[in-house]
Protein backbone atom coordinates (compact mmCIF):
# COMPACT_ATOMS: atom_id res chain seq x y z
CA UNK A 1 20.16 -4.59 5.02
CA UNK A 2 17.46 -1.76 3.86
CA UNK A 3 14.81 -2.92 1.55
CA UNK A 4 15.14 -1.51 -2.12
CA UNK A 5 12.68 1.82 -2.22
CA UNK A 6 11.21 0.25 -5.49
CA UNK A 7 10.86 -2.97 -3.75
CA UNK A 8 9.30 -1.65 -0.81
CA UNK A 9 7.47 0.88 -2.71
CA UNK A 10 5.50 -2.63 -4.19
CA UNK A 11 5.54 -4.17 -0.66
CA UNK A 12 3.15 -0.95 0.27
CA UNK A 13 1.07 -1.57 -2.60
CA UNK A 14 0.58 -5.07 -1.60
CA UNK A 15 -0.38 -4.03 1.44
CA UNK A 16 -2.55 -1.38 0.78
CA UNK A 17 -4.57 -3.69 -1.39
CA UNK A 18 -4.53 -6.11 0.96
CA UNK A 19 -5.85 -3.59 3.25
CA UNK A 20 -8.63 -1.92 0.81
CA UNK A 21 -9.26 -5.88 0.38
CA UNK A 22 -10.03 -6.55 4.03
CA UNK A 23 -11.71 -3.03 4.22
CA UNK A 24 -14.21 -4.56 1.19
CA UNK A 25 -15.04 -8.05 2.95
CA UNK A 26 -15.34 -5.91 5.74
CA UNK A 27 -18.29 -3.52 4.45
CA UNK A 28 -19.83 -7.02 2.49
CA UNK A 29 -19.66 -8.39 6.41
CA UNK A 30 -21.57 -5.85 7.90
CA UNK A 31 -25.07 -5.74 8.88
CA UNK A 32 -27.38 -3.83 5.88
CA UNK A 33 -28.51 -0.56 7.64
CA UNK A 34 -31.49 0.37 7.39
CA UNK A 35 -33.00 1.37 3.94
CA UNK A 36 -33.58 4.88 3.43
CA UNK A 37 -36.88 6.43 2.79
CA UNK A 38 -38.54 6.06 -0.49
CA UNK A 39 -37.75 8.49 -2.65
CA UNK A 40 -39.61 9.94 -5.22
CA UNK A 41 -38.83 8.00 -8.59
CA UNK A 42 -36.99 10.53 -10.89
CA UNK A 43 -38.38 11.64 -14.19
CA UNK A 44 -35.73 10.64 -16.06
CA UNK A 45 -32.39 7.73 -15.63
CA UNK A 46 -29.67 8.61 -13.64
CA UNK A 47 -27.14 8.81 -16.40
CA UNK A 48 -23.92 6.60 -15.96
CA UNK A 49 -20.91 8.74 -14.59
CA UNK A 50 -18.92 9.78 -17.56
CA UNK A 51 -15.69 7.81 -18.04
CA UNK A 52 -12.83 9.76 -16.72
CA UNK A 53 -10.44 12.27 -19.51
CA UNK A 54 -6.92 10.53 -20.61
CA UNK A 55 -5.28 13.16 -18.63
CA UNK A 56 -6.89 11.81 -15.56
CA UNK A 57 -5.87 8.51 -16.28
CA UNK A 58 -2.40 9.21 -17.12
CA UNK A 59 -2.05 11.43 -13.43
CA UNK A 60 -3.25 8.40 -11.91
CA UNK A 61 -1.09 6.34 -13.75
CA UNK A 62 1.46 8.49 -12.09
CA UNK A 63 0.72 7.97 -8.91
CA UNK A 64 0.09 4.26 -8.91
CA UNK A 65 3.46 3.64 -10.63
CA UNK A 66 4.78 6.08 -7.50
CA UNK A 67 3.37 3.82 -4.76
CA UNK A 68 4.17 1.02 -6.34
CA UNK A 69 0.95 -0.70 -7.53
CA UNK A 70 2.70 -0.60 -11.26
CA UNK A 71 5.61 -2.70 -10.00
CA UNK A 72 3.77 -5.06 -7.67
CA UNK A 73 1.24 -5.75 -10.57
CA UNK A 74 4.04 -6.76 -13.37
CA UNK A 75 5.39 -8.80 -10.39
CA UNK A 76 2.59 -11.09 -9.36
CA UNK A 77 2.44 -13.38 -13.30
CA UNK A 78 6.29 -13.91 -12.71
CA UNK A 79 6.11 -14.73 -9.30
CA UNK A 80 2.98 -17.07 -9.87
CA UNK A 81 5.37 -18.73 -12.61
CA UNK A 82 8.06 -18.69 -10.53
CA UNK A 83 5.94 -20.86 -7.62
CA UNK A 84 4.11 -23.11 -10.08
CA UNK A 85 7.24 -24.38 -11.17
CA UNK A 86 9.28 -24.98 -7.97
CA UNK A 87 5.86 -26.80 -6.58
CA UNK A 88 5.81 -29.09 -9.77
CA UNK A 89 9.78 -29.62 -10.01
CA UNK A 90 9.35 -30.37 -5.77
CA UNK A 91 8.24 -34.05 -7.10
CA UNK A 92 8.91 -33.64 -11.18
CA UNK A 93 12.75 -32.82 -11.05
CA UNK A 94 12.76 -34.51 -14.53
CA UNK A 95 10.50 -31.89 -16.04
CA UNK A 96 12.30 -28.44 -14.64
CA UNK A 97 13.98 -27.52 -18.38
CA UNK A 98 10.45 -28.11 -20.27
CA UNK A 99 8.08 -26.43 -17.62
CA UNK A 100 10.47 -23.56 -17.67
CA UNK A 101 10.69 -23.05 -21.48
CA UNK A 102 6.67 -23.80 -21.06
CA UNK A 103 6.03 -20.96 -18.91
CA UNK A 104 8.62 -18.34 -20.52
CA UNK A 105 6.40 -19.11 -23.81
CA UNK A 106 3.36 -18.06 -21.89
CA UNK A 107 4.41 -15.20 -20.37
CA UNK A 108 3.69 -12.93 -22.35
CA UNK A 109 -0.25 -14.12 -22.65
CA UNK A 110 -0.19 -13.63 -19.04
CA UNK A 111 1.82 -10.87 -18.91
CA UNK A 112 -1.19 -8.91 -20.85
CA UNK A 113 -3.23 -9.35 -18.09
CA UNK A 114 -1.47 -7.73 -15.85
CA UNK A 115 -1.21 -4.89 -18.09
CA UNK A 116 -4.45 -4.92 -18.46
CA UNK A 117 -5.73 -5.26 -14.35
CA UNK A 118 -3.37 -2.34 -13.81
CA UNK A 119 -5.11 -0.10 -17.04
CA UNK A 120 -8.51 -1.05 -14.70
CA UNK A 121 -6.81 0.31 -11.62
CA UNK A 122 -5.39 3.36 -13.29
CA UNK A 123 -8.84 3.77 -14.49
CA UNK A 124 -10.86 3.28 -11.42
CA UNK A 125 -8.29 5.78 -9.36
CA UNK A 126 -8.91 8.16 -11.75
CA UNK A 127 -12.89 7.76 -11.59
CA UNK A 128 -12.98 8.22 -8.35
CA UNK A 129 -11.11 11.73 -8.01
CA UNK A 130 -11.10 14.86 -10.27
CA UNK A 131 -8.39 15.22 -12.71
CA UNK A 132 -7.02 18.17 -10.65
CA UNK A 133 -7.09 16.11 -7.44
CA UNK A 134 -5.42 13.33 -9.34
CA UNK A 135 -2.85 16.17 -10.71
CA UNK A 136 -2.43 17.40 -7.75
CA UNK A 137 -1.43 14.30 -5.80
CA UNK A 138 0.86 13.70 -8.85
CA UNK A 139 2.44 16.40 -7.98
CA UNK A 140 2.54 15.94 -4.51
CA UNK A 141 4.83 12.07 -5.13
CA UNK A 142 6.65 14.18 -7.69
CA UNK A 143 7.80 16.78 -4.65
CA UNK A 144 10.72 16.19 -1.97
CA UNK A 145 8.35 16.03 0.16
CA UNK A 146 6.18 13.56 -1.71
CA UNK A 147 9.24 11.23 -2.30
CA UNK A 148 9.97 11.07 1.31
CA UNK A 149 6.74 10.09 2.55
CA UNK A 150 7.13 7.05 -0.31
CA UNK A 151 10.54 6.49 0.82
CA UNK A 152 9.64 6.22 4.65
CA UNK A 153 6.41 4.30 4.38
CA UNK A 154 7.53 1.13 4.53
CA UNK A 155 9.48 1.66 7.18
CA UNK A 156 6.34 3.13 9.19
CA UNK A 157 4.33 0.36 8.11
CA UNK A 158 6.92 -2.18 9.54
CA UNK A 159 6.74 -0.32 12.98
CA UNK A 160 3.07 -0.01 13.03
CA UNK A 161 3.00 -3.78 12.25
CA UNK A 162 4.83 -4.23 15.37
CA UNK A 163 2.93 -2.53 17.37
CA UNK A 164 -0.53 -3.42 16.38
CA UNK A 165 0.26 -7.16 16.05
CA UNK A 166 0.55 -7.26 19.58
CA UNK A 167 -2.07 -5.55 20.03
CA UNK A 168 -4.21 -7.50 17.77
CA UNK A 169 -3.19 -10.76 19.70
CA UNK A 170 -3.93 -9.48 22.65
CA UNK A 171 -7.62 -8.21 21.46
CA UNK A 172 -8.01 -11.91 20.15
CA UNK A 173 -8.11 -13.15 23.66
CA UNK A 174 -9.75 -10.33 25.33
CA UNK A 175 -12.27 -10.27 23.25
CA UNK A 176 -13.17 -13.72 23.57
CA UNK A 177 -13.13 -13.73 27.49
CA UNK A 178 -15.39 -11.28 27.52
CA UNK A 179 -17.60 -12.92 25.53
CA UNK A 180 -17.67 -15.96 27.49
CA UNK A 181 -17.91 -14.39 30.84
CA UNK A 182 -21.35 -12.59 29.93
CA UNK A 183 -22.38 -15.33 27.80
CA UNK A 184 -21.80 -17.75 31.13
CA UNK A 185 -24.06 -14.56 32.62
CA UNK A 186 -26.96 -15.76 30.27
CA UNK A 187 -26.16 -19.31 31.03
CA UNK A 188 -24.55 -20.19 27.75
CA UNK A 189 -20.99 -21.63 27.82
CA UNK A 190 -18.58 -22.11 24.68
């Protein structure tokens, strides 16, 4: 059975967090390079980069709600309701009707927050590109050509899950054979 678009459209912006996620531990992981050369200290403080216009915002409003990240967001305080209470219920049966009108009653508290992680996103998109690059990539989900690539990404992504999982497995080992052998070179075995 295919996957809703608007569903899957959330699935990719799980997983390109999730990505951009393992991309930041990543960079945290690595080794500090080398510091640059001293620098002469300027005259005056850098000023703080100005906050970006509303109509930058709003284009990358756009686009997040076109990949997705809109949905997935307003998803994740249901779905963390949803979980709480078929963990308690598990071993409270008794409780189910009074958890549930407990957590519709503070959904909406929660709900804000969500609204208010995705304003940050839309906000930290948009600081990070021009408003005419935002506009134009706007544009560019907006166009046939724009809605197909959302349409066929998750697809892609499922395909290059199955071939890099492999892949990845198969790394796993390698990687870790190779280690030993020229650590048993040095006399070290693990």
């Amino acid at each position: 059975m295919p996957v809703p678009v608007r569903t899957a459209n959330g699935a990719v912006a799980l997983f390109m967090l999730a990505a951009m996620t393992v991309a930041a531990g990543a960079q945290q992981a690595a080794p500090p390079a080398a510091p640059p050369a001293a620098a002469p200290a300027p005259s005056t403080p850098a000023a703080a980069p100005a906050a970006p216009s509303p109509a930058a915002v709003a284009a990358a409003d756009r686009i997040l709600g076109d990949i997705g990240v809109k949905e997935s967001v307003a998803l994740v305080v249901p779905g963390m309701m949803a979980e709480l209470e078929a963990n308690v219920t598990r071993t409270r049966p008794e409780i189910k009707d009074s958890l549930r009108a407990t957590l519709k009653a503070l959904q909406p508290e929660f709900d804000a927050t969500a609204r208010q992680t995705y304003d940050q996103a839309a906000t930290l998109l948009a600081s990070e590109m021009s408003e005419q690059e935002l506009t134009d990539v706007a544009a560019f989900f907006d166009s046939p050509s724009g809605k197909k690539y959302v349409a066929v990404t998750p697809v892609f992504l499922q395909r290059l899950a199955n071939v890099t999982a492999p892949w990845r497995d198969q790394l796993s080992t390698d990687i870790v054979v190779r280690a030993r052998q020229e650590m048993k070179k040095k006399g070290v075995e693990f």
